[in-house]
Structures are given as C-alpha cells and as structure tokens.
PDB file of N, CA and C in Angstrom:
ATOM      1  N   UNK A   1       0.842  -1.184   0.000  1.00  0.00           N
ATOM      2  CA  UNK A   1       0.000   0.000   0.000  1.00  0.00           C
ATOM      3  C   UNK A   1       0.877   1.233   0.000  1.00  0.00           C
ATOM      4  N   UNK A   2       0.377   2.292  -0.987  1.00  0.00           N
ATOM      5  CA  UNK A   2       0.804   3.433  -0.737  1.00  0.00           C
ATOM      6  C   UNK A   2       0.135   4.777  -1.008  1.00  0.00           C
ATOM      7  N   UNK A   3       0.578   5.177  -1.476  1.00  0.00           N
ATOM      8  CA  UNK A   3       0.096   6.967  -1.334  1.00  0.00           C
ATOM      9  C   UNK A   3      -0.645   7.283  -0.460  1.00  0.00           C
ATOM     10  N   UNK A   4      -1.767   8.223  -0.464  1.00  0.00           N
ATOM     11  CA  UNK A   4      -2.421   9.141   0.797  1.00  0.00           C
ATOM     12  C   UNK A   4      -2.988   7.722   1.523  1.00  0.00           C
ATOM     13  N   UNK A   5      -3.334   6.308   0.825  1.00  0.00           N
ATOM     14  CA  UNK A   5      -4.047   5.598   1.747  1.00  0.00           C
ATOM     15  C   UNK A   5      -3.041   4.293   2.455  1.00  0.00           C
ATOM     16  N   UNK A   6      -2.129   4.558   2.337  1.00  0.00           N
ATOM     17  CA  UNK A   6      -0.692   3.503   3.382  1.00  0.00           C
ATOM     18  C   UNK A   6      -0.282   4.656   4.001  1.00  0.00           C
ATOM     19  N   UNK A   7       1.115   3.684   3.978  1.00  0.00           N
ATOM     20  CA  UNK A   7       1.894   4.472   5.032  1.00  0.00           C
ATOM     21  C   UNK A   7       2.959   5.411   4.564  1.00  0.00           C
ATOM     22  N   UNK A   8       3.223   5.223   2.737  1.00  0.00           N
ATOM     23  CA  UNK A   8       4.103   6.006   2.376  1.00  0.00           C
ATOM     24  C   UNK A   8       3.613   7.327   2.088  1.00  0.00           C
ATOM     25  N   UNK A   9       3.929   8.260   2.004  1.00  0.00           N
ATOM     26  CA  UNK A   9       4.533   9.802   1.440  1.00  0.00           C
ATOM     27  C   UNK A   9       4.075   9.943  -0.184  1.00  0.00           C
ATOM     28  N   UNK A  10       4.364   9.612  -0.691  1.00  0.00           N
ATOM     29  CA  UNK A  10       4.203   9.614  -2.175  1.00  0.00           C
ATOM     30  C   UNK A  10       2.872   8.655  -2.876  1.00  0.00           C
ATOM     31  N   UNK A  11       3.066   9.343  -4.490  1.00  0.00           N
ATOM     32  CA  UNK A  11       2.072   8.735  -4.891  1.00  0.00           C
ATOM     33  C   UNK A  11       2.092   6.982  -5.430  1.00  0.00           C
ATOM     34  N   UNK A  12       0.932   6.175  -5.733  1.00  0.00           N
ATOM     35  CA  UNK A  12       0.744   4.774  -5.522  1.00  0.00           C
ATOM     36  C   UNK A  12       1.299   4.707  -7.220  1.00  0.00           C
ATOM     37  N   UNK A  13       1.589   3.576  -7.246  1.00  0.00           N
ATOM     38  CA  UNK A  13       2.385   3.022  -9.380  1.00  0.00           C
ATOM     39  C   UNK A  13       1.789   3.870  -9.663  1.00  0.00           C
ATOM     40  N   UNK A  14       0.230   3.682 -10.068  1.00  0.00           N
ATOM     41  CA  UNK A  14      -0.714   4.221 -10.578  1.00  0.00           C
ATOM     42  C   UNK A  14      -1.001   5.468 -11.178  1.00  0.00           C
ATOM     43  N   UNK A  15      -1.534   6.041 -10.129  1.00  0.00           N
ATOM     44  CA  UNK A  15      -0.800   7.909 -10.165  1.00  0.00           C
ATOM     45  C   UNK A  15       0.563   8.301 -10.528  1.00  0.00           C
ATOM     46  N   UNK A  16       1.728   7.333 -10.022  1.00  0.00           N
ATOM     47  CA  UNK A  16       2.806   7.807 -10.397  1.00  0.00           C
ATOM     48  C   UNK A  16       2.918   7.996 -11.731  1.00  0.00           C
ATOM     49  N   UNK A  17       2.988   6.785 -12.588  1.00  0.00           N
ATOM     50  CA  UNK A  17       2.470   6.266 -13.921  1.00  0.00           C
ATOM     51  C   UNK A  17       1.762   7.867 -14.698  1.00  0.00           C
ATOM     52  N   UNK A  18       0.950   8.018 -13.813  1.00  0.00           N
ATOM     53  CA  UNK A  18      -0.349   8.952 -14.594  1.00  0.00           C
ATOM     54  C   UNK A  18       0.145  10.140 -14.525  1.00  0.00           C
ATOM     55  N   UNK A  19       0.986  10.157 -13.778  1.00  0.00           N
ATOM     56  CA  UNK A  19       1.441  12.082 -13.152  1.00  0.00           C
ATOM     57  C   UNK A  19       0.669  12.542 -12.595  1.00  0.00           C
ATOM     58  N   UNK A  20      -0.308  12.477 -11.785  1.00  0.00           N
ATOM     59  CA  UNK A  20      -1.187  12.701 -10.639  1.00  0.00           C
ATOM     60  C   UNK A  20      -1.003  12.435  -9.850  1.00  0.00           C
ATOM     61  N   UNK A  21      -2.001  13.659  -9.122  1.00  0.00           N
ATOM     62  CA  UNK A  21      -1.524  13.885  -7.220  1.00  0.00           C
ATOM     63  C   UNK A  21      -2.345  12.340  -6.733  1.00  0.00           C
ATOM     64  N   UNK A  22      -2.056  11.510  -5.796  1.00  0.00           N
ATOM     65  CA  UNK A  22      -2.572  10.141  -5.195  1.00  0.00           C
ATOM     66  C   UNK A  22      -3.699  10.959  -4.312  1.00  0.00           C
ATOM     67  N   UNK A  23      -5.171  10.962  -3.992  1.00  0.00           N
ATOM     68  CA  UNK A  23      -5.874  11.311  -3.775  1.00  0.00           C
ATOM     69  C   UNK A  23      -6.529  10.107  -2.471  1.00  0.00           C
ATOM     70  N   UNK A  24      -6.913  10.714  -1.177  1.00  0.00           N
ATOM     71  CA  UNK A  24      -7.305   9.857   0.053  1.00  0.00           C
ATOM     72  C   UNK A  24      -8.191   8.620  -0.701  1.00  0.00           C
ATOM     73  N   UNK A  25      -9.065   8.697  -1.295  1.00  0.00           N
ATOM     74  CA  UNK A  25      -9.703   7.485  -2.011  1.00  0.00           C
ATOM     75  C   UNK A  25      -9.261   7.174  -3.484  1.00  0.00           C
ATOM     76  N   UNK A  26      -7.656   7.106  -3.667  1.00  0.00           N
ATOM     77  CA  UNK A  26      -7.461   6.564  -4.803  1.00  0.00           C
ATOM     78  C   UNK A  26      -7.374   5.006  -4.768  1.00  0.00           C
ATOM     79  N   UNK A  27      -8.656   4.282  -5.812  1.00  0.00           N
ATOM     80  CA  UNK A  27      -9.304   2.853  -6.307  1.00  0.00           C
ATOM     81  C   UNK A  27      -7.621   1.842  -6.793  1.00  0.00           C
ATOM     82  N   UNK A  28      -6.653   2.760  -6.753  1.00  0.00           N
ATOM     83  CA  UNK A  28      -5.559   1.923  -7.341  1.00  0.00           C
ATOM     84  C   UNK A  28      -4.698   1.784  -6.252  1.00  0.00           C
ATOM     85  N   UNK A  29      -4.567   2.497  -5.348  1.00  0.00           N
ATOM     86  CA  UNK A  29      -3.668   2.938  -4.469  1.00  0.00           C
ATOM     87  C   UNK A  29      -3.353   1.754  -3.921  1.00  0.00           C
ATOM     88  N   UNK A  30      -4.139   0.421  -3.156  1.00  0.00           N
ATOM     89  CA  UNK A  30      -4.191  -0.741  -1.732  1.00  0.00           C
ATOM     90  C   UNK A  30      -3.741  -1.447  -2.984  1.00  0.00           C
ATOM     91  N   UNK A  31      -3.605  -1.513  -4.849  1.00  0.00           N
ATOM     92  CA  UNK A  31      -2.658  -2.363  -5.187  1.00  0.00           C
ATOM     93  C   UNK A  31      -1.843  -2.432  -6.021  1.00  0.00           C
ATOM     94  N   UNK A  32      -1.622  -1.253  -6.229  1.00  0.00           N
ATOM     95  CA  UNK A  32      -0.331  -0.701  -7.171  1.00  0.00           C
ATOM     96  C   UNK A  32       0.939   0.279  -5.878  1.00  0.00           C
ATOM     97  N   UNK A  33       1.787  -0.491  -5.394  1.00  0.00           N
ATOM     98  CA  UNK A  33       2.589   0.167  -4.877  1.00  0.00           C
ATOM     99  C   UNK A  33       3.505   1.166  -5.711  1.00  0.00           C
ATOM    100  N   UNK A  34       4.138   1.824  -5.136  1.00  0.00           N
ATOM    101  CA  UNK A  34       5.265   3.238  -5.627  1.00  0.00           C
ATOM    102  C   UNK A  34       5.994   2.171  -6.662  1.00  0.00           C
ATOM    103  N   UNK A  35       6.788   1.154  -6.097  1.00  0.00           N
ATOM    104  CA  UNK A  35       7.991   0.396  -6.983  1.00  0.00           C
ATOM    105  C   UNK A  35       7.556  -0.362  -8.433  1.00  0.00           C
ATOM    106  N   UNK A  36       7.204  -1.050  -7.990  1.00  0.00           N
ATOM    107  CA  UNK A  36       6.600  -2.667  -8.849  1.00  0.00           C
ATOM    108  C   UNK A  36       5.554  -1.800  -9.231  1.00  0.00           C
ATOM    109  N   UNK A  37       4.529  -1.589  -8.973  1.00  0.00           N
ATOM    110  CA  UNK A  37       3.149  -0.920  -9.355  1.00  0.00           C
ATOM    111  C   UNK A  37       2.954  -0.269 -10.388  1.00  0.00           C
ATOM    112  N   UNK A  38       4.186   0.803 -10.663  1.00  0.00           N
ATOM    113  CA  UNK A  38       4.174   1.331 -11.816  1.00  0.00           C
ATOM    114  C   UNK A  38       4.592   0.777 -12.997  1.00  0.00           C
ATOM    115  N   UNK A  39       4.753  -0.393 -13.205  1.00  0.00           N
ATOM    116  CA  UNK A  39       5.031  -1.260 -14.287  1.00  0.00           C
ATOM    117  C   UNK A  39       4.797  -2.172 -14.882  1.00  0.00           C
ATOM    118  N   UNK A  40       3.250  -2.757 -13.505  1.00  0.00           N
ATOM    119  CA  UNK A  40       2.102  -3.301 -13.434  1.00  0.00           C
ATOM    120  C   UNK A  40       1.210  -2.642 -14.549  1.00  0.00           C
ATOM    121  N   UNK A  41       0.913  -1.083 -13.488  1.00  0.00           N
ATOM    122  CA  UNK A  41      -0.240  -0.159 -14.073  1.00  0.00           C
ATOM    123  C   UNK A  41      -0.067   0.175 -15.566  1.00  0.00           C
ATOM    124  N   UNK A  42       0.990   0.260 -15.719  1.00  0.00           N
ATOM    125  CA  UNK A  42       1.342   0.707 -17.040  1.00  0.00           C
ATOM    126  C   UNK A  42       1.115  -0.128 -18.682  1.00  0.00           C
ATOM    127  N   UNK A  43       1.184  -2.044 -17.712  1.00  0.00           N
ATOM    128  CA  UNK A  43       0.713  -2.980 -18.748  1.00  0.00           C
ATOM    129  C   UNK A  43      -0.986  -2.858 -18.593  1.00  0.00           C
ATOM    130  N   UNK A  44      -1.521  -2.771 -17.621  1.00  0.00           N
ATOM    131  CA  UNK A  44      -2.567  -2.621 -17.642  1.00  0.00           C
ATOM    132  C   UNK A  44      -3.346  -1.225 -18.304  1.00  0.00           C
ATOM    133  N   UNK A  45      -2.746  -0.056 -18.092  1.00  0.00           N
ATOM    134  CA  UNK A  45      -3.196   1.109 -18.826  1.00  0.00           C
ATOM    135  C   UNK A  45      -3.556   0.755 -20.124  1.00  0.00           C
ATOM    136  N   UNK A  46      -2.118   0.175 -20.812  1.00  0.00           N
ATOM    137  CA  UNK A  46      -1.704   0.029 -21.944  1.00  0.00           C
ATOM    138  C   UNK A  46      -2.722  -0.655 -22.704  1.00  0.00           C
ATOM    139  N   UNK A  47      -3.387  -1.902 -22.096  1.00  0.00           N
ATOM    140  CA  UNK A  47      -3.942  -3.053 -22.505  1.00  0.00           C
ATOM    141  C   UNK A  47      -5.626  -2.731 -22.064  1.00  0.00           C
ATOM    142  N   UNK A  48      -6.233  -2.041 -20.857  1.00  0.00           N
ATOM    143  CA  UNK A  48      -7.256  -1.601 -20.328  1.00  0.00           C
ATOM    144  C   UNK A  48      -7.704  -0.811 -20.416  1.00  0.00           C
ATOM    145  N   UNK A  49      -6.992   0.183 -20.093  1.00  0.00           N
ATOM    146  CA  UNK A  49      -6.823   2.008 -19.841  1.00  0.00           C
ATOM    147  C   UNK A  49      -7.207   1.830 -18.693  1.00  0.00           C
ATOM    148  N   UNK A  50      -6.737   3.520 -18.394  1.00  0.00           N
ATOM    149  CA  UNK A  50      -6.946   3.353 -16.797  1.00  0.00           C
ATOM    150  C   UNK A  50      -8.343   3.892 -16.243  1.00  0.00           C
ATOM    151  N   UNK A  51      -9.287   4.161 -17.091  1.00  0.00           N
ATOM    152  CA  UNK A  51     -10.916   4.084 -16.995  1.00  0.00           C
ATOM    153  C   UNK A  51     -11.257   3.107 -16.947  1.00  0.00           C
ATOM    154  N   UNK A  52     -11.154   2.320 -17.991  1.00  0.00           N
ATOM    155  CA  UNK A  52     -11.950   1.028 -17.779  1.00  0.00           C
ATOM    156  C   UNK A  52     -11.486   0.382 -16.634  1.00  0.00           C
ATOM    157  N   UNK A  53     -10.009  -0.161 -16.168  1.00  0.00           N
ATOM    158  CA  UNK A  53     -10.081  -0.436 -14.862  1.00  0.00           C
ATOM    159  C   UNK A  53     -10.621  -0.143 -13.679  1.00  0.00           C
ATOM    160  N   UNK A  54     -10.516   1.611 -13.735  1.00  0.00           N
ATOM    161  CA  UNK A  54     -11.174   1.785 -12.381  1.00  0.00           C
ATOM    162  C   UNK A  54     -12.756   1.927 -12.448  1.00  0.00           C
ATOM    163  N   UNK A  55     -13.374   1.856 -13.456  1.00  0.00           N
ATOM    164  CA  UNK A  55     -14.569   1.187 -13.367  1.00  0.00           C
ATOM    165  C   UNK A  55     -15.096  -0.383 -12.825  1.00  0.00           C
ATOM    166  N   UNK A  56     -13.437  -1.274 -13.300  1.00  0.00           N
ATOM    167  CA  UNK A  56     -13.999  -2.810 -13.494  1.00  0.00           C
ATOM    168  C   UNK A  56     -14.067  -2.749 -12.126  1.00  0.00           C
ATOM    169  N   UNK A  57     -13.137  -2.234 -11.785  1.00  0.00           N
ATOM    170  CA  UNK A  57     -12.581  -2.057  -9.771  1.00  0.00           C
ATOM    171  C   UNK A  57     -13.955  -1.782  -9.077  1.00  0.00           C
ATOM    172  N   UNK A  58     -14.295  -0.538  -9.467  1.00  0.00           N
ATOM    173  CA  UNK A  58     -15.326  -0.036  -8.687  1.00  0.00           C
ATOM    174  C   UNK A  58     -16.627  -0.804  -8.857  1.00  0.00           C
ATOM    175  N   UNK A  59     -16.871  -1.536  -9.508  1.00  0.00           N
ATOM    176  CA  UNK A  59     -18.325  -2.707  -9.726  1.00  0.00           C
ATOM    177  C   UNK A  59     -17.726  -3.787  -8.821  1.00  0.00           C
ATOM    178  N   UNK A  60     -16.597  -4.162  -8.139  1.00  0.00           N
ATOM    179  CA  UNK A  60     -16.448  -5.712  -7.684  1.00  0.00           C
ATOM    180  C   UNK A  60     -16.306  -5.069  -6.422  1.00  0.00           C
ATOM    181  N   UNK A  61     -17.125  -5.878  -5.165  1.00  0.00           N
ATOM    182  CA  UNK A  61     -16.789  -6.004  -4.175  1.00  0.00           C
ATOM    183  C   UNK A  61     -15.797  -5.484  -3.337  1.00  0.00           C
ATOM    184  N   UNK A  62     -14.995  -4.470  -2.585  1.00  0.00           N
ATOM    185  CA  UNK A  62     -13.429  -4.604  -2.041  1.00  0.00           C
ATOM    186  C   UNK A  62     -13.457  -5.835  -1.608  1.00  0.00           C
ATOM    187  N   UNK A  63     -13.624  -6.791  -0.940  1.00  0.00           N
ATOM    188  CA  UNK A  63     -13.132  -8.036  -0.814  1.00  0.00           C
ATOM    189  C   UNK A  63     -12.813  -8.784  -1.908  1.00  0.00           C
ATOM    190  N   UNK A  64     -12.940  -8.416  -2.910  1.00  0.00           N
ATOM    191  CA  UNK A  64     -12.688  -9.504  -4.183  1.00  0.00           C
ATOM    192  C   UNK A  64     -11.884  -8.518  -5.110  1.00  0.00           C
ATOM    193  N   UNK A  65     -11.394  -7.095  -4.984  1.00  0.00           N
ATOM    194  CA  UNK A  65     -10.772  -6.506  -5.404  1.00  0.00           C
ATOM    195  C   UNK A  65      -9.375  -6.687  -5.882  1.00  0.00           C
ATOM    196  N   UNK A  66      -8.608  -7.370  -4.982  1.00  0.00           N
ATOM    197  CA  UNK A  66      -7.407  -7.923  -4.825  1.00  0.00           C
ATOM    198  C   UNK A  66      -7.198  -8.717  -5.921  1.00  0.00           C
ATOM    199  N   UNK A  67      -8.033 -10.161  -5.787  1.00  0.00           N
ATOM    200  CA  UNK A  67      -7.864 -11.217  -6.698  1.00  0.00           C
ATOM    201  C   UNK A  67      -7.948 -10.210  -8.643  1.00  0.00           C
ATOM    202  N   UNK A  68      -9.287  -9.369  -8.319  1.00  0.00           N
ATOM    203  CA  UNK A  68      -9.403  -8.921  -9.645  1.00  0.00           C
ATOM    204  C   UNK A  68      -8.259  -8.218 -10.413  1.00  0.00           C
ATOM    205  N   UNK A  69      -7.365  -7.658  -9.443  1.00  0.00           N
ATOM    206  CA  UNK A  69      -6.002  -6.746  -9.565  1.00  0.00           C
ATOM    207  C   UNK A  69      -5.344  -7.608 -10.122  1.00  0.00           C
ATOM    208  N   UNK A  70      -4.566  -8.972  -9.424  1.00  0.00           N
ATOM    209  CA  UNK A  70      -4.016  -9.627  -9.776  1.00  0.00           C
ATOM    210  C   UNK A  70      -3.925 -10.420 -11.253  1.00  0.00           C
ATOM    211  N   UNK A  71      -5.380 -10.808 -11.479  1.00  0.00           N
ATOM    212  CA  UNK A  71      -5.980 -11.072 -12.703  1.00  0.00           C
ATOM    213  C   UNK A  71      -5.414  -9.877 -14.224  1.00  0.00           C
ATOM    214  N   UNK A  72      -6.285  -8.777 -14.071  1.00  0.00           N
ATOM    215  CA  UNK A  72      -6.191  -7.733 -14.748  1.00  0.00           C
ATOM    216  C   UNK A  72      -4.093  -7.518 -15.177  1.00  0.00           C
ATOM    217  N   UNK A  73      -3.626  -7.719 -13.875  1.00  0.00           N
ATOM    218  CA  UNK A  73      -2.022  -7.252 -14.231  1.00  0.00           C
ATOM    219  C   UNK A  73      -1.439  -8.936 -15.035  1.00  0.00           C
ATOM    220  N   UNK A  74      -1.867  -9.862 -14.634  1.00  0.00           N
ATOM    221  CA  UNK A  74      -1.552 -11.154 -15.094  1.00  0.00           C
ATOM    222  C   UNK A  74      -1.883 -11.096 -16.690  1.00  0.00           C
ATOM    223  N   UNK A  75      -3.397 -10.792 -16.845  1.00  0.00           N
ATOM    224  CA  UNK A  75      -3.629 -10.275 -18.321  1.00  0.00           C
ATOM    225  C   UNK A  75      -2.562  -9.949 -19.487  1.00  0.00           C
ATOM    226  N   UNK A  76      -2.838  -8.515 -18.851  1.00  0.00           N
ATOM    227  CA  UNK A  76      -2.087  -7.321 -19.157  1.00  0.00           C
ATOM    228  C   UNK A  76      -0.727  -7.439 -19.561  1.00  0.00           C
ATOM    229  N   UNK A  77       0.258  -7.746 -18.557  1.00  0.00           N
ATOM    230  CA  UNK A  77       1.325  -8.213 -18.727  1.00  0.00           C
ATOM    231  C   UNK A  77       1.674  -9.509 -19.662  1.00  0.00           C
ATOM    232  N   UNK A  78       0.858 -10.199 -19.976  1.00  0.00           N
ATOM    233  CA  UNK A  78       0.631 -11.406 -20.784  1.00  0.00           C
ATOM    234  C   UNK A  78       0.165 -10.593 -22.553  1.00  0.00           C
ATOM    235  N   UNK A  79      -0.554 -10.281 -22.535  1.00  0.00           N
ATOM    236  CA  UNK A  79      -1.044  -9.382 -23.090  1.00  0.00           C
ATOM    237  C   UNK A  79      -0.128  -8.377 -23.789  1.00  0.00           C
ATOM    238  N   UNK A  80       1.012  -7.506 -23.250  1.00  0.00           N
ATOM    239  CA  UNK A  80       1.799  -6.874 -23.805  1.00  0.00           C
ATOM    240  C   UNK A  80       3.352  -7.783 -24.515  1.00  0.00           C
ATOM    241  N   UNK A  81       3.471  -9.386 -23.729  1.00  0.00           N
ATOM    242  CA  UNK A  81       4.238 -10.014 -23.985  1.00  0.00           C
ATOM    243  C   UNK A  81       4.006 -10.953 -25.305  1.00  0.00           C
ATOM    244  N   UNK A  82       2.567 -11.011 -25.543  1.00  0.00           N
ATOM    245  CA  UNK A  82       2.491 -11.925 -26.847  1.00  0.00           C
ATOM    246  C   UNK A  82       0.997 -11.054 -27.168  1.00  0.00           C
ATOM    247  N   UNK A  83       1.170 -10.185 -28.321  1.00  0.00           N
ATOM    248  CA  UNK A  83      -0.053  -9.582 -28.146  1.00  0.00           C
ATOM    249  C   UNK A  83      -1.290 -10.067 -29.230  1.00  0.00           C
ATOM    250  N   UNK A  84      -0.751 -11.461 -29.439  1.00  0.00           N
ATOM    251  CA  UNK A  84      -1.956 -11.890 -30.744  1.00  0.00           C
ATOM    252  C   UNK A  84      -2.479 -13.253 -29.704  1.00  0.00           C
ATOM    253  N   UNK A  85      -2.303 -13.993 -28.508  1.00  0.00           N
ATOM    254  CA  UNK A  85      -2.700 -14.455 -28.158  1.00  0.00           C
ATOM    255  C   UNK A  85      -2.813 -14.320 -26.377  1.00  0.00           C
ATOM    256  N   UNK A  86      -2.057 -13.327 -25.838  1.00  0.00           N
ATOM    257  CA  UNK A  86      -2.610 -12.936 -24.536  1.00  0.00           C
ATOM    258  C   UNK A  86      -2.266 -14.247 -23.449  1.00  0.00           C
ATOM    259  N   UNK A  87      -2.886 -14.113 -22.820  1.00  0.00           N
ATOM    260  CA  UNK A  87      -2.752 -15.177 -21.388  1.00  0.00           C
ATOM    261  C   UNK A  87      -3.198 -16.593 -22.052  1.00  0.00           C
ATOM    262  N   UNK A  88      -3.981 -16.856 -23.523  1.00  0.00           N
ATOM    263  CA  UNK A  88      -4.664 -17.983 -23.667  1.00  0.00           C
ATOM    264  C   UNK A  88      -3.400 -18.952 -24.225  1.00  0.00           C
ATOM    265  N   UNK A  89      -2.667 -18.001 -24.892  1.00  0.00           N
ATOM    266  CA  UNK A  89      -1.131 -18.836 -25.723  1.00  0.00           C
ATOM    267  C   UNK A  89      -0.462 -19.535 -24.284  1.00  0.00           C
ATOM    268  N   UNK A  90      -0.434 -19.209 -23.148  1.00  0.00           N
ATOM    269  CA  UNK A  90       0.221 -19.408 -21.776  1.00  0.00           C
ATOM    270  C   UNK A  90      -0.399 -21.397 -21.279  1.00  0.00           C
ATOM    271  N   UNK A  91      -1.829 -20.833 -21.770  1.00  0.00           N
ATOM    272  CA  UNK A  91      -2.937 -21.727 -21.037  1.00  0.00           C
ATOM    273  C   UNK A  91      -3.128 -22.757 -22.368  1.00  0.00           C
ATOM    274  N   UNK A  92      -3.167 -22.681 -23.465  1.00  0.00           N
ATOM    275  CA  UNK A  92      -2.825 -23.576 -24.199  1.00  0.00           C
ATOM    276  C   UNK A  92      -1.810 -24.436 -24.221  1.00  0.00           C
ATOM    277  N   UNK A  93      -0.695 -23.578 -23.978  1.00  0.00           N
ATOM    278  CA  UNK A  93       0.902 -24.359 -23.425  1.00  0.00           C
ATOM    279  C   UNK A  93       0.652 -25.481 -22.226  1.00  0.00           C
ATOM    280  N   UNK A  94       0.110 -24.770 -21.512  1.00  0.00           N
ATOM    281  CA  UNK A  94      -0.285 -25.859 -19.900  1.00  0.00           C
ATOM    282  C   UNK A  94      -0.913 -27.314 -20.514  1.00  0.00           C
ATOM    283  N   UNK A  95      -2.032 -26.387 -21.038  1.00  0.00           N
ATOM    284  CA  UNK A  95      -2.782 -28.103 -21.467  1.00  0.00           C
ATOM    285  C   UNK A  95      -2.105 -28.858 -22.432  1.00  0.00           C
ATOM    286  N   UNK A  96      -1.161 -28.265 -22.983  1.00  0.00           N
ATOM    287  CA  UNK A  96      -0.373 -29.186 -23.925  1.00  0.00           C
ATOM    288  C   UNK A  96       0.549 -30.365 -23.048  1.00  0.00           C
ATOM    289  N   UNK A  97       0.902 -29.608 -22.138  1.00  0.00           N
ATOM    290  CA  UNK A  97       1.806 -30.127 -21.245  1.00  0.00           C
ATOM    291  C   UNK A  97       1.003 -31.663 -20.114  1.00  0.00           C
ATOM    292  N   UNK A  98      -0.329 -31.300 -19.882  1.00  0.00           N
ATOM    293  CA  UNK A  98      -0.806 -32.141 -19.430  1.00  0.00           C
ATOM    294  C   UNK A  98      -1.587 -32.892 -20.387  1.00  0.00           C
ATOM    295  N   UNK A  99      -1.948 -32.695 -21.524  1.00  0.00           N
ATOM    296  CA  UNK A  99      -1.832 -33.991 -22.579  1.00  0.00           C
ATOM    297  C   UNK A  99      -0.990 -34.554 -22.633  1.00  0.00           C
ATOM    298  N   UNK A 100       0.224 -34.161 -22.720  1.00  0.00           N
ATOM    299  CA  UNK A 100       1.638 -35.018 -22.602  1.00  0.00           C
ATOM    300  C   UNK A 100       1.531 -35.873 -21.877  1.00  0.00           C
ATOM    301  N   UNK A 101       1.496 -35.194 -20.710  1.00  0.00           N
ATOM    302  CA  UNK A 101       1.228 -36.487 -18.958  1.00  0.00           C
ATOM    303  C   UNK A 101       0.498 -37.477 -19.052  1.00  0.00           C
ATOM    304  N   UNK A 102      -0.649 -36.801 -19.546  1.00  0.00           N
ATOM    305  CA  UNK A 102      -1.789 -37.927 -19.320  1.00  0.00           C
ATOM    306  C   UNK A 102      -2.962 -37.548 -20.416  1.00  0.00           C
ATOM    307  N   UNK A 103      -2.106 -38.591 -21.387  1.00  0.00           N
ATOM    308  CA  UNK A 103      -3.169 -38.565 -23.075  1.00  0.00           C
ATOM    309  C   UNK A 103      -4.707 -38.953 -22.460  1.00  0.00           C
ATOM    310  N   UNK A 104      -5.420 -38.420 -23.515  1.00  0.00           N
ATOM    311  CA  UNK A 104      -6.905 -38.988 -23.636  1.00  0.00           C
ATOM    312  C   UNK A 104      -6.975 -40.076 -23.782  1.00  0.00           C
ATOM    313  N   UNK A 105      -7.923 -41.304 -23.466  1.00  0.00           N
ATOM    314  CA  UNK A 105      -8.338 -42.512 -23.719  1.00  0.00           C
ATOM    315  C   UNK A 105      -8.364 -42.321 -25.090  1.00  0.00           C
ATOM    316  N   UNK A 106      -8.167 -43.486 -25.957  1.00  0.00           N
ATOM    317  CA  UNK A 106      -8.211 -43.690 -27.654  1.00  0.00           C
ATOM    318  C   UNK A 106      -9.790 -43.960 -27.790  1.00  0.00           C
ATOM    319  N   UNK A 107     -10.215 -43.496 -28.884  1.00  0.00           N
ATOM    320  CA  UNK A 107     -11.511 -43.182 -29.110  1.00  0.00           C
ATOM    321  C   UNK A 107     -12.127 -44.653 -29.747  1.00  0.00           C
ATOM    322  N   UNK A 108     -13.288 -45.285 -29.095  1.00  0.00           N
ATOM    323  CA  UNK A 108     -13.558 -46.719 -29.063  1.00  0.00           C
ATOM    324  C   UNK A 108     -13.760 -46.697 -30.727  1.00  0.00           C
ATOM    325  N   UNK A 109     -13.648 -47.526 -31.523  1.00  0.00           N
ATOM    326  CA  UNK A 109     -13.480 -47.849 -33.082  1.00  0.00           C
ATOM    327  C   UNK A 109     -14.964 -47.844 -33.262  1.00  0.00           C
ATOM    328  N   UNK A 110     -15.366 -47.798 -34.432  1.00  0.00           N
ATOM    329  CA  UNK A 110     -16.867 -48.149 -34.271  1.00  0.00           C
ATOM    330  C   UNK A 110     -17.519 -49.692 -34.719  1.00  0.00           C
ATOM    331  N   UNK A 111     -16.429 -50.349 -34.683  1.00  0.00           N
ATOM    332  CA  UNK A 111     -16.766 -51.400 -34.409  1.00  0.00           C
ATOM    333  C   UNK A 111     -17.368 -52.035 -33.265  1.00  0.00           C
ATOM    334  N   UNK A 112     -16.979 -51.409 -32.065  1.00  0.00           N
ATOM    335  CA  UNK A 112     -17.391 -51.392 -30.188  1.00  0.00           C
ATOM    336  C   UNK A 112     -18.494 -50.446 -30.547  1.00  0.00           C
ATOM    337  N   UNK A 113     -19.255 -49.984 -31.071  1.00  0.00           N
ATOM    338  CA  UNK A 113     -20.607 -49.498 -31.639  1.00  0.00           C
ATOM    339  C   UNK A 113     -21.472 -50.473 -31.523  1.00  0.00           C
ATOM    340  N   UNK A 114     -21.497 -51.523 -32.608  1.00  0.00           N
ATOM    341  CA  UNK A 114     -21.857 -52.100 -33.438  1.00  0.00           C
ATOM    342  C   UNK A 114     -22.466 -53.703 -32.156  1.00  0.00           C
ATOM    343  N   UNK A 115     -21.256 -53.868 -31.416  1.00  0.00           N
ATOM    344  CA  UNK A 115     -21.076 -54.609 -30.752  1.00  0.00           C
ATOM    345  C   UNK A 115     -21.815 -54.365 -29.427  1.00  0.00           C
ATOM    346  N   UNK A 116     -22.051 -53.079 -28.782  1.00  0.00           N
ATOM    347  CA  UNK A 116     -22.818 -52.562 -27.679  1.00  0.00           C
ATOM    348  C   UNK A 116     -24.441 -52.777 -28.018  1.00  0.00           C
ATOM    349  N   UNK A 117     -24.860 -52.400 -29.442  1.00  0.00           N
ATOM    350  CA  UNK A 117     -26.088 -52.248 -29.593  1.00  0.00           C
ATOM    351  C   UNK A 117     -26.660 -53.477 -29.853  1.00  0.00           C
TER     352      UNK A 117
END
C-alpha cells in the first residue's frame, strides 16, 4: 500500500504512472505500490486504460478486489508479452503439457458401436 491511503509519502504506481496527485480514495492505491506498481499499471493502462479499470474495480466487491487486480495485471502483462494471443497462448501451453502427462483414452473404433447395440 501506498500513497495518501498507506503508510508512504508519495504517490501509488498508478498515479505515479499517470502524473497525478494520489488522492485519500485513490481505487488503485491498496494495489499498485510506488515500486513494482508502476510497471504493473502501465501494462494494464496500456492493454485496459486506466478508466476502464477503475470502473472494473469499482463494480467488484473490495473483498474480491485484490484477486481482480491480480488477474487484470496477469492479463495485461501477458497481453503486452504476446499480443496476438494474450494469457490464452500461456494456457494452451499448460494443457499441452498435461496432454503429454496424461493422453486422452483412444476413441472406441466403431466397431465397439456395433457390438454394444
């Protein structure tokens, strides 16, 4: 946490990012810190803008805020790293990897059709 709503002095990634003053209820502030944050916010600007986020922010819950942050910068950052397939090129890779492990059953012939009925 930072700017007017932690404990630091200065403004949160976010604002920093934006060149704006960090404001007592800034929606970015509890998860874009000063360091890391601004390089977060910036894949996310890039990929979101920073309206549409603090809209998506402001419709979810604060208790579920966090996870959504995390999500959005996971995106984002995915997103600026392969930008024709995003987080799904990542998640395609996975399942490739667990087809590897553990193939599908071979698909019964239709002869075992023929034989059931």
């Amino acid at each position: 946490m930072s700017g007017q709503n932690g404990s630091g002095g200065g403004p949160c990634g976010a604002c920093k990012f934006l060149r704006r003053k960090c404001v007592k209820g800034c929606i970015f502030a509890p998860y874009f810190d000063s360091d890391q944050g601004t390089t977060h916010f910036a894949a996310v600007h890039k990929v979101f803008g920073a309206s549409n986020a603090s809209k998506m922010l402001l419709r979810i819950p604060p208790h579920k805020r966090l996870d959504a942050v995390v999500t959005l910068c996971y995106e984002a950052l995915a997103r600026v790293r392969d930008p024709v397939y995003g987080c799904v090129g990542h998640i395609f890779t996975l399942q490739q990897q667990v087809w590897m492990d553990h193939p599908p059953p071979p698909h019964p012939s239709p002869m075992f059709y023929y034989i059931k009925l």
